[in-house]
PDB file of N, CA and C in Angstrom:
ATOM      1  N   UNK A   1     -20.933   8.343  10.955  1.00  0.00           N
ATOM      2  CA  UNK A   1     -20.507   9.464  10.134  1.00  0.00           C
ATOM      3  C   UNK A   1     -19.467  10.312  10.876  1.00  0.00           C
ATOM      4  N   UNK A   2     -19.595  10.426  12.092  1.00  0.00           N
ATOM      5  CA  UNK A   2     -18.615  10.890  13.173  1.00  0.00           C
ATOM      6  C   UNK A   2     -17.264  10.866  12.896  1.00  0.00           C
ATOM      7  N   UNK A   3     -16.655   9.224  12.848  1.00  0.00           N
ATOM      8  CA  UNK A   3     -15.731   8.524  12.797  1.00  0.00           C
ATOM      9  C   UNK A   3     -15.224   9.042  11.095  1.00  0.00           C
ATOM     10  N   UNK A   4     -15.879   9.042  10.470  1.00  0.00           N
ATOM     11  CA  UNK A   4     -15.529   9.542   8.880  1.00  0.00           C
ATOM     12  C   UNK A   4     -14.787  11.095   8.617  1.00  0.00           C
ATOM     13  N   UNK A   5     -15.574  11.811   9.625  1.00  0.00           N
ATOM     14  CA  UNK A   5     -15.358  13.193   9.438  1.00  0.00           C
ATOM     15  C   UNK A   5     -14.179  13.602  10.581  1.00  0.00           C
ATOM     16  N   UNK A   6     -14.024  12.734  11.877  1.00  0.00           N
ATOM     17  CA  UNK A   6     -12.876  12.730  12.472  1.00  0.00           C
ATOM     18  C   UNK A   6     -11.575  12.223  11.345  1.00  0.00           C
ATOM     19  N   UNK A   7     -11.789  11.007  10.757  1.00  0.00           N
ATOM     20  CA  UNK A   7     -10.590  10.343  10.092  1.00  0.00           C
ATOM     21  C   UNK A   7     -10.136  11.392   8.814  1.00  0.00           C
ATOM     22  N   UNK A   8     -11.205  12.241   8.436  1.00  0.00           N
ATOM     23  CA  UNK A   8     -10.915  13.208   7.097  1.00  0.00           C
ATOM     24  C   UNK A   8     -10.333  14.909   7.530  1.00  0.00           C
ATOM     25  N   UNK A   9     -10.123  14.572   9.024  1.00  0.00           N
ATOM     26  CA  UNK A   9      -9.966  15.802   9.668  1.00  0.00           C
ATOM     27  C   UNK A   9      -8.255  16.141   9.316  1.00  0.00           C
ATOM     28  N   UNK A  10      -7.483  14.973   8.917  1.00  0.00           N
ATOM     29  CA  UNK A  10      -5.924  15.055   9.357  1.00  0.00           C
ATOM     30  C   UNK A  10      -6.088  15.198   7.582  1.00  0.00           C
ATOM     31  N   UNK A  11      -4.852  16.246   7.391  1.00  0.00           N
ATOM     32  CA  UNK A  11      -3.902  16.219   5.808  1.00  0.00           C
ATOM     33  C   UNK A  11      -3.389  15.095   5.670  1.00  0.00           C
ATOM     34  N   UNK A  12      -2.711  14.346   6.213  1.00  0.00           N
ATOM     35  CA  UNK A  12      -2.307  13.238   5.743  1.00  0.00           C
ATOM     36  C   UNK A  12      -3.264  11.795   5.774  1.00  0.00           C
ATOM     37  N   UNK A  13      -4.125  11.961   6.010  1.00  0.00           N
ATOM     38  CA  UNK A  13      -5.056  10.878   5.873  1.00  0.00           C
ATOM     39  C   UNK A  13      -6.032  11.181   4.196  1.00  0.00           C
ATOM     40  N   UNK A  14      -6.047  12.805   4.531  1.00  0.00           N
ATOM     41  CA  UNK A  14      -6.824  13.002   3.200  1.00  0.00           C
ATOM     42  C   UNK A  14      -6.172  12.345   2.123  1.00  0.00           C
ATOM     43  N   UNK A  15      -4.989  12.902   1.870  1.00  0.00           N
ATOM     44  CA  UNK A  15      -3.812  12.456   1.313  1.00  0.00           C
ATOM     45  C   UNK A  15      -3.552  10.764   0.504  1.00  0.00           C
ATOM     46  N   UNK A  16      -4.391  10.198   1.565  1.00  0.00           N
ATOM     47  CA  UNK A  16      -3.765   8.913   1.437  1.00  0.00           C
ATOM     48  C   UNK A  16      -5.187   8.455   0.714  1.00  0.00           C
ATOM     49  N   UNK A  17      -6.363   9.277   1.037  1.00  0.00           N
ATOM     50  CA  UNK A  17      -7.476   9.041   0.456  1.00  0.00           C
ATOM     51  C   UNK A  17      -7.399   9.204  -1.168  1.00  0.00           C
ATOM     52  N   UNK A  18      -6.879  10.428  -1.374  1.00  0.00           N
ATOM     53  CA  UNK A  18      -6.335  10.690  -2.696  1.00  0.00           C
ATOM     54  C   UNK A  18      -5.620   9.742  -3.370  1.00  0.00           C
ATOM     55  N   UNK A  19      -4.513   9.511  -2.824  1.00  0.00           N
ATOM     56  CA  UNK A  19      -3.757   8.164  -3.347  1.00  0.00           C
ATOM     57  C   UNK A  19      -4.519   6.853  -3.452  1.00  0.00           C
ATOM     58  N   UNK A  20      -5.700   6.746  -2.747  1.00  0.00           N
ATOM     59  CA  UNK A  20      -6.040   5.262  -2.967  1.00  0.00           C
ATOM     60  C   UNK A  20      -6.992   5.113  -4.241  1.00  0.00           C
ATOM     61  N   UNK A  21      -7.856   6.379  -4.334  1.00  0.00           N
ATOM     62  CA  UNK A  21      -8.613   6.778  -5.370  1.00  0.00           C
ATOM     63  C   UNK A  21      -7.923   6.465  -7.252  1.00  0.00           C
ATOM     64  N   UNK A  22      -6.595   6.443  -6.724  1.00  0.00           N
ATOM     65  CA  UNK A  22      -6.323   6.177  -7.968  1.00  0.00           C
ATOM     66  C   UNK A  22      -5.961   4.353  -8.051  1.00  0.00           C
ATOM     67  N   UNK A  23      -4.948   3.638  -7.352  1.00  0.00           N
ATOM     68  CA  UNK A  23      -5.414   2.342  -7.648  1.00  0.00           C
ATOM     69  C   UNK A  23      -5.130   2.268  -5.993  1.00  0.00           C
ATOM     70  N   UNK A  24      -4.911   0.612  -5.745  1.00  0.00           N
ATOM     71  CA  UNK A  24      -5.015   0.581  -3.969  1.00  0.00           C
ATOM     72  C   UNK A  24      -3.517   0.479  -4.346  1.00  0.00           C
ATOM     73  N   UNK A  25      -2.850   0.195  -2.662  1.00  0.00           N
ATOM     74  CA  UNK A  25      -1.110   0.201  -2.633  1.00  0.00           C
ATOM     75  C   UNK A  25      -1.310  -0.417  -1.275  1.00  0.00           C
ATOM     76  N   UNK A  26       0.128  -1.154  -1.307  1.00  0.00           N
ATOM     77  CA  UNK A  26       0.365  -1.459  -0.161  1.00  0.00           C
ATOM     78  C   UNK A  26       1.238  -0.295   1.159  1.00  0.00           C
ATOM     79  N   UNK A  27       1.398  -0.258   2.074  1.00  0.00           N
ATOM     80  CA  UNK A  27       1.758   0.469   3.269  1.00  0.00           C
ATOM     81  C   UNK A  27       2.885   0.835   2.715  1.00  0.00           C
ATOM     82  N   UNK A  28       3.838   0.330   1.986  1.00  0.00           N
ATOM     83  CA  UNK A  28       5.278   0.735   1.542  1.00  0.00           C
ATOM     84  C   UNK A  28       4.862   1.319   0.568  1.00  0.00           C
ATOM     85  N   UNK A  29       4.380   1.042  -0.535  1.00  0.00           N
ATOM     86  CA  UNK A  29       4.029   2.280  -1.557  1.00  0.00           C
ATOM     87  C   UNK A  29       3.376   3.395  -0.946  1.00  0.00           C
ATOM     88  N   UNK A  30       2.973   3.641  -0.088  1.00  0.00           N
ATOM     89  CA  UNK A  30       1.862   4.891   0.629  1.00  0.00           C
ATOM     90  C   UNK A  30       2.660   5.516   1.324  1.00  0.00           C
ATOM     91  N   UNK A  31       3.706   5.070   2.398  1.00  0.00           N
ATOM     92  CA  UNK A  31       4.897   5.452   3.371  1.00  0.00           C
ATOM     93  C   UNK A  31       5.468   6.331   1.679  1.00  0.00           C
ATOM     94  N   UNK A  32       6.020   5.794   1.131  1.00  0.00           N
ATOM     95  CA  UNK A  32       6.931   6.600   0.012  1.00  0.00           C
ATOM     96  C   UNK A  32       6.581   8.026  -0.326  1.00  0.00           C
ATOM     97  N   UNK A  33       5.206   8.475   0.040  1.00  0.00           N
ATOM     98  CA  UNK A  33       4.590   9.279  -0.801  1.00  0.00           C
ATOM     99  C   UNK A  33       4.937  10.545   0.916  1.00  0.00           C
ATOM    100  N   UNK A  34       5.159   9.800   2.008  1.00  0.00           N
ATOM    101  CA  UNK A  34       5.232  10.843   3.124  1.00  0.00           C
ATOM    102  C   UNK A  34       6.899  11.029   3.858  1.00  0.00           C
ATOM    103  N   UNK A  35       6.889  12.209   4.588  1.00  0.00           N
ATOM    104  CA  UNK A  35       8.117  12.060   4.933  1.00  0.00           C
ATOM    105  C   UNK A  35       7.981  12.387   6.867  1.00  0.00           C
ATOM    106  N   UNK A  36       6.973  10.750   6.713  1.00  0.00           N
ATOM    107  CA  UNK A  36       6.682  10.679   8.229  1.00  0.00           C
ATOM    108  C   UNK A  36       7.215   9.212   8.434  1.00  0.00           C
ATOM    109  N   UNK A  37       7.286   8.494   9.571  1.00  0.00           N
ATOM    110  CA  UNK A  37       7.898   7.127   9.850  1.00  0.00           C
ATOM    111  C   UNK A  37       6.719   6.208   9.314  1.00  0.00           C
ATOM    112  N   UNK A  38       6.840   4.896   9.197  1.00  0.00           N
ATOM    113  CA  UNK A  38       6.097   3.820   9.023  1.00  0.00           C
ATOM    114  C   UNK A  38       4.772   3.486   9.820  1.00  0.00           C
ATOM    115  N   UNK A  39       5.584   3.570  11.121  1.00  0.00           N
ATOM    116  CA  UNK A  39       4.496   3.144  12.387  1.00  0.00           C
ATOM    117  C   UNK A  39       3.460   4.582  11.844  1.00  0.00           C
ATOM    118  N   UNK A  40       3.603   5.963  11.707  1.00  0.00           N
ATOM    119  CA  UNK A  40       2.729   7.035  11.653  1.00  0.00           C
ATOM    120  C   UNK A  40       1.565   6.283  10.473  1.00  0.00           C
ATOM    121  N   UNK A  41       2.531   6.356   9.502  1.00  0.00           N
ATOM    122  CA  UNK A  41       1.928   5.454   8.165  1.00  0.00           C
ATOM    123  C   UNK A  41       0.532   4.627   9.068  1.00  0.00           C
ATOM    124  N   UNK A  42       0.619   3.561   9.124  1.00  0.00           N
ATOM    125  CA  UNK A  42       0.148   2.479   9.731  1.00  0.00           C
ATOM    126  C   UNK A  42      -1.098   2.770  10.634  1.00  0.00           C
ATOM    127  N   UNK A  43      -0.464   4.059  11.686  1.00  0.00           N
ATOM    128  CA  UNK A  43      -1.733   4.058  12.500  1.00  0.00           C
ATOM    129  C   UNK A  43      -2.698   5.458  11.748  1.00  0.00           C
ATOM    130  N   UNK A  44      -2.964   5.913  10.806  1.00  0.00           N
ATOM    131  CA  UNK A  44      -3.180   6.481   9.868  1.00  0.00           C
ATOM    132  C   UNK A  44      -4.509   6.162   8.827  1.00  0.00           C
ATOM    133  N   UNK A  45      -3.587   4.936   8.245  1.00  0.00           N
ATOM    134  CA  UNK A  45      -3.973   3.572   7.828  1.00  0.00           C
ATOM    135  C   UNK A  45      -5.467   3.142   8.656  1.00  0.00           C
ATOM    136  N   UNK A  46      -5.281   2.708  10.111  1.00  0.00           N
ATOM    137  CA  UNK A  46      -5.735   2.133  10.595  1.00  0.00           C
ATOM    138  C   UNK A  46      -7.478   3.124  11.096  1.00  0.00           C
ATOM    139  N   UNK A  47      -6.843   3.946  11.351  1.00  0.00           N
ATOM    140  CA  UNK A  47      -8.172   5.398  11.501  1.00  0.00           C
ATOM    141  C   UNK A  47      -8.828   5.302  10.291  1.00  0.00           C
ATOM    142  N   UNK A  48      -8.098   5.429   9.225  1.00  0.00           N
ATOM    143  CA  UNK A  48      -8.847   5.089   7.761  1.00  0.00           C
ATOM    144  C   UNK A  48      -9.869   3.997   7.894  1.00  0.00           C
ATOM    145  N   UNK A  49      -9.258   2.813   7.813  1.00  0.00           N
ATOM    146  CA  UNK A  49     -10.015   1.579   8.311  1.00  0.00           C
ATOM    147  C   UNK A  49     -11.091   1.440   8.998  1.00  0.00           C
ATOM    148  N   UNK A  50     -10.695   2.139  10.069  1.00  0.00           N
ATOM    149  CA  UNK A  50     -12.055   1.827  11.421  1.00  0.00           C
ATOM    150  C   UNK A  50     -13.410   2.700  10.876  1.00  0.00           C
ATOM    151  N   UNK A  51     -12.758   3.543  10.095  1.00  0.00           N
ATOM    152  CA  UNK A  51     -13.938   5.153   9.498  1.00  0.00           C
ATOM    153  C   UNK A  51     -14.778   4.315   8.353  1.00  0.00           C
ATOM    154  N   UNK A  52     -14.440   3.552   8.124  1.00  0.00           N
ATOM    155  CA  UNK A  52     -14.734   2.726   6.816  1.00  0.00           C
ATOM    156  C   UNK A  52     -14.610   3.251   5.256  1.00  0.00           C
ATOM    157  N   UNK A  53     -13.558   4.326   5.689  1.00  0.00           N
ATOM    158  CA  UNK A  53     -13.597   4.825   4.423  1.00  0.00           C
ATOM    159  C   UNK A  53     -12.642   3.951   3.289  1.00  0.00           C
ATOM    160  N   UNK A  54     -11.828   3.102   4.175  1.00  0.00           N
ATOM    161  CA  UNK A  54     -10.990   2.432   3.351  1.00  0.00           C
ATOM    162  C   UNK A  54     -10.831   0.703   3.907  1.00  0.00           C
ATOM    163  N   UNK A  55     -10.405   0.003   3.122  1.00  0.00           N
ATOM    164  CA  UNK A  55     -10.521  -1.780   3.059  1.00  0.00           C
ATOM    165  C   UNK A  55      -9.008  -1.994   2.887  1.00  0.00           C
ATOM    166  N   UNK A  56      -8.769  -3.480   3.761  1.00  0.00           N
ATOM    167  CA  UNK A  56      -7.579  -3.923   3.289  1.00  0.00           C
ATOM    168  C   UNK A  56      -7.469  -5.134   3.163  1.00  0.00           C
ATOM    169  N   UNK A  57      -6.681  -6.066   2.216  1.00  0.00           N
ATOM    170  CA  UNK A  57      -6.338  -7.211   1.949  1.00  0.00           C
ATOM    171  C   UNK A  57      -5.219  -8.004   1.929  1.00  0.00           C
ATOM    172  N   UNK A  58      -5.331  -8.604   2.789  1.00  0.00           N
ATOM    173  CA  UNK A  58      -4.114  -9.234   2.825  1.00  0.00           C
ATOM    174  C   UNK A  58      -3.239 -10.257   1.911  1.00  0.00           C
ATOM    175  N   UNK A  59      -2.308  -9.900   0.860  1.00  0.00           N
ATOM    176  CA  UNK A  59      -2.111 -10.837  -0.049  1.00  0.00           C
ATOM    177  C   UNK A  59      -0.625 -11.260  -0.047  1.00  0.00           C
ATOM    178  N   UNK A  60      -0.120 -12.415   0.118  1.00  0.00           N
ATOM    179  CA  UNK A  60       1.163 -12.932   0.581  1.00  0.00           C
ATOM    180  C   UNK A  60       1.932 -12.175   2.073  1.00  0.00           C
ATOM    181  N   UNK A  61       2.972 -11.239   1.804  1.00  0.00           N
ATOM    182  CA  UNK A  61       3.480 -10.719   2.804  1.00  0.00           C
ATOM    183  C   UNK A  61       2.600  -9.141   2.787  1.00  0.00           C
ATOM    184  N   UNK A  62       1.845  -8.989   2.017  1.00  0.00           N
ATOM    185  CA  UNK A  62       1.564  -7.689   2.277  1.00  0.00           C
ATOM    186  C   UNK A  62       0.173  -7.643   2.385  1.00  0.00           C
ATOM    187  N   UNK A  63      -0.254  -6.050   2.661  1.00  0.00           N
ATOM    188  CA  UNK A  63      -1.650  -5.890   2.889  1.00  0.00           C
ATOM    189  C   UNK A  63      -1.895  -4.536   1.618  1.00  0.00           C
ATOM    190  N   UNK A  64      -2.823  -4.975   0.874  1.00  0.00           N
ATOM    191  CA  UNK A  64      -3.058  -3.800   0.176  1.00  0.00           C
ATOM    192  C   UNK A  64      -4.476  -2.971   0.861  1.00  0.00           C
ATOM    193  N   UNK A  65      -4.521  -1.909   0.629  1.00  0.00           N
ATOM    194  CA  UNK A  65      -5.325  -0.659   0.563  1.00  0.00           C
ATOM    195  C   UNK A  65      -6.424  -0.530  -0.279  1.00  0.00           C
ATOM    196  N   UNK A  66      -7.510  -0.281  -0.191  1.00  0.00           N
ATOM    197  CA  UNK A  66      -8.096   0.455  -1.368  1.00  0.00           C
ATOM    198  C   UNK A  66      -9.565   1.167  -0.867  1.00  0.00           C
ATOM    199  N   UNK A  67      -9.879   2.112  -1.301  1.00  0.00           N
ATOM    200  CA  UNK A  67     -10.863   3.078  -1.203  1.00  0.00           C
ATOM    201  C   UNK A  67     -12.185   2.387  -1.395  1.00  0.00           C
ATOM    202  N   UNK A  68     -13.001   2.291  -0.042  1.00  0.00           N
ATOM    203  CA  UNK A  68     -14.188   2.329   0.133  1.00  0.00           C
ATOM    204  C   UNK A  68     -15.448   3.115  -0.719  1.00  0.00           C
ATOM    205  N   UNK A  69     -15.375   2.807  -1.681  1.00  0.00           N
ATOM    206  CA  UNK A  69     -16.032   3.599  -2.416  1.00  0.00           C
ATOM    207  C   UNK A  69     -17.283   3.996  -1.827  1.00  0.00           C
ATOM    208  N   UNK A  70     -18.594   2.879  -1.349  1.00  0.00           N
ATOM    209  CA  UNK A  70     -19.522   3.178  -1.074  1.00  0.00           C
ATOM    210  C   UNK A  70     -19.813   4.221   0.309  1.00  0.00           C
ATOM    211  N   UNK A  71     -18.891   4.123   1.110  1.00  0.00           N
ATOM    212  CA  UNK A  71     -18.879   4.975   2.539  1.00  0.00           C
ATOM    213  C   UNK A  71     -18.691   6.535   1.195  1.00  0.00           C
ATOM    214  N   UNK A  72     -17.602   6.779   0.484  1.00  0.00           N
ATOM    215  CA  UNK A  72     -17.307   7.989  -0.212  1.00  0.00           C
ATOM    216  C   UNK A  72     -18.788   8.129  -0.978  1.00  0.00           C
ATOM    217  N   UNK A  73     -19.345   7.150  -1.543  1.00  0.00           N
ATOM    218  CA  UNK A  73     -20.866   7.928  -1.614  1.00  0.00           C
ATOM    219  C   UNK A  73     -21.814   7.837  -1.156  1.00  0.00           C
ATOM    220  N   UNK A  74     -21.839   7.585   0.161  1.00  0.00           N
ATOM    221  CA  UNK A  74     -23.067   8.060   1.268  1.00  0.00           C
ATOM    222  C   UNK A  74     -22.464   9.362   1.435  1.00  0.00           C
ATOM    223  N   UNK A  75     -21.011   9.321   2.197  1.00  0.00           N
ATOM    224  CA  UNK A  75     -20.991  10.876   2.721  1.00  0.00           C
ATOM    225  C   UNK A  75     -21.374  11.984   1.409  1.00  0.00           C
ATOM    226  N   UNK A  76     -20.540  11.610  -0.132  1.00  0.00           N
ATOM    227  CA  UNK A  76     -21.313  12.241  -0.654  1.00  0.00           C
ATOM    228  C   UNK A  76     -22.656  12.941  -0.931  1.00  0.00           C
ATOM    229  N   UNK A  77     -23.579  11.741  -0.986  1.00  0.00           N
ATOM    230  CA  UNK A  77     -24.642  12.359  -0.690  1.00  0.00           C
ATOM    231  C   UNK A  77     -25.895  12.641   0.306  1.00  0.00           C
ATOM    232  N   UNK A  78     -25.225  12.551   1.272  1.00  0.00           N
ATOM    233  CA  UNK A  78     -25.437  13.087   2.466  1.00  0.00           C
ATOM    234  C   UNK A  78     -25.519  14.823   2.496  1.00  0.00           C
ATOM    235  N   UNK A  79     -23.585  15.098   1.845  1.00  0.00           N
ATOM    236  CA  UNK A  79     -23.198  16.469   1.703  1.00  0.00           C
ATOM    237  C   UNK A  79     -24.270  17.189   0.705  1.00  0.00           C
ATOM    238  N   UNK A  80     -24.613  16.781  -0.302  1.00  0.00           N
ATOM    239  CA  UNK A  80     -25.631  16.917  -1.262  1.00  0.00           C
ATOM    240  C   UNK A  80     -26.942  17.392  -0.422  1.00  0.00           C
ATOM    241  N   UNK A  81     -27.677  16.323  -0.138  1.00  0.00           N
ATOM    242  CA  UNK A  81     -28.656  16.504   0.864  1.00  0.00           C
ATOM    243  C   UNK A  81     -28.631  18.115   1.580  1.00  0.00           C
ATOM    244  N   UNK A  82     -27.616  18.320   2.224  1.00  0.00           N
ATOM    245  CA  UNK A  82     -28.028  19.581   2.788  1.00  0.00           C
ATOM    246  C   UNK A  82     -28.297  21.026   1.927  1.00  0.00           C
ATOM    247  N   UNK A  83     -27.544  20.821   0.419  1.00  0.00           N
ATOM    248  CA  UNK A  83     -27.721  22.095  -0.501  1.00  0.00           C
ATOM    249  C   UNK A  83     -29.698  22.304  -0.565  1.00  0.00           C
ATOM    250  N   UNK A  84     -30.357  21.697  -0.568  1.00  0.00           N
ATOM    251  CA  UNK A  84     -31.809  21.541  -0.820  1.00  0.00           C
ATOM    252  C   UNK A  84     -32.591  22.741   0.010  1.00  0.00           C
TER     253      UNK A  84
END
């Protein structure tokens, strides 16, 4: 849970969380949306990944993205858990 709440710590990771929520994208559709370099993109990406908040697939030359749903509802209700 550590690793989740470190990776949700940066604006631009949230960001990208947002964006995946709606469909997945590959690294060039996601780069478009920032006005940071590629490599930033990427290692970003990759913090995402390791947090498990997000999955990727590799399909021809590219890798798509997409939102871990189930990690987004443990922490959900986890966060829940403490209102009690």
């Amino acid at each position: 849970m550590n690793n989740v709440f470190k990776a949700l710590n940066d604006e631009t990771r949230r960001k990208i969380v947002e964006l995946l929520k709606e469909k997945e994208l590959n690294a060039g559709e996601i780069s478009k949306e920032f006005a940071i370099s590629k490599p930033s993109i990427s290692h970003h990406l990759d913090l995402l990944r390791r947090a498990g908040l997000i999955s990727s697939e590799k399909r021809g030359q590219y890798i798509y993205y997409s939102l871990n749903t189930s990690i987004v509802e443990d922490l959900i209700s986890w966060l829940l858990s403490l209102k009690k």
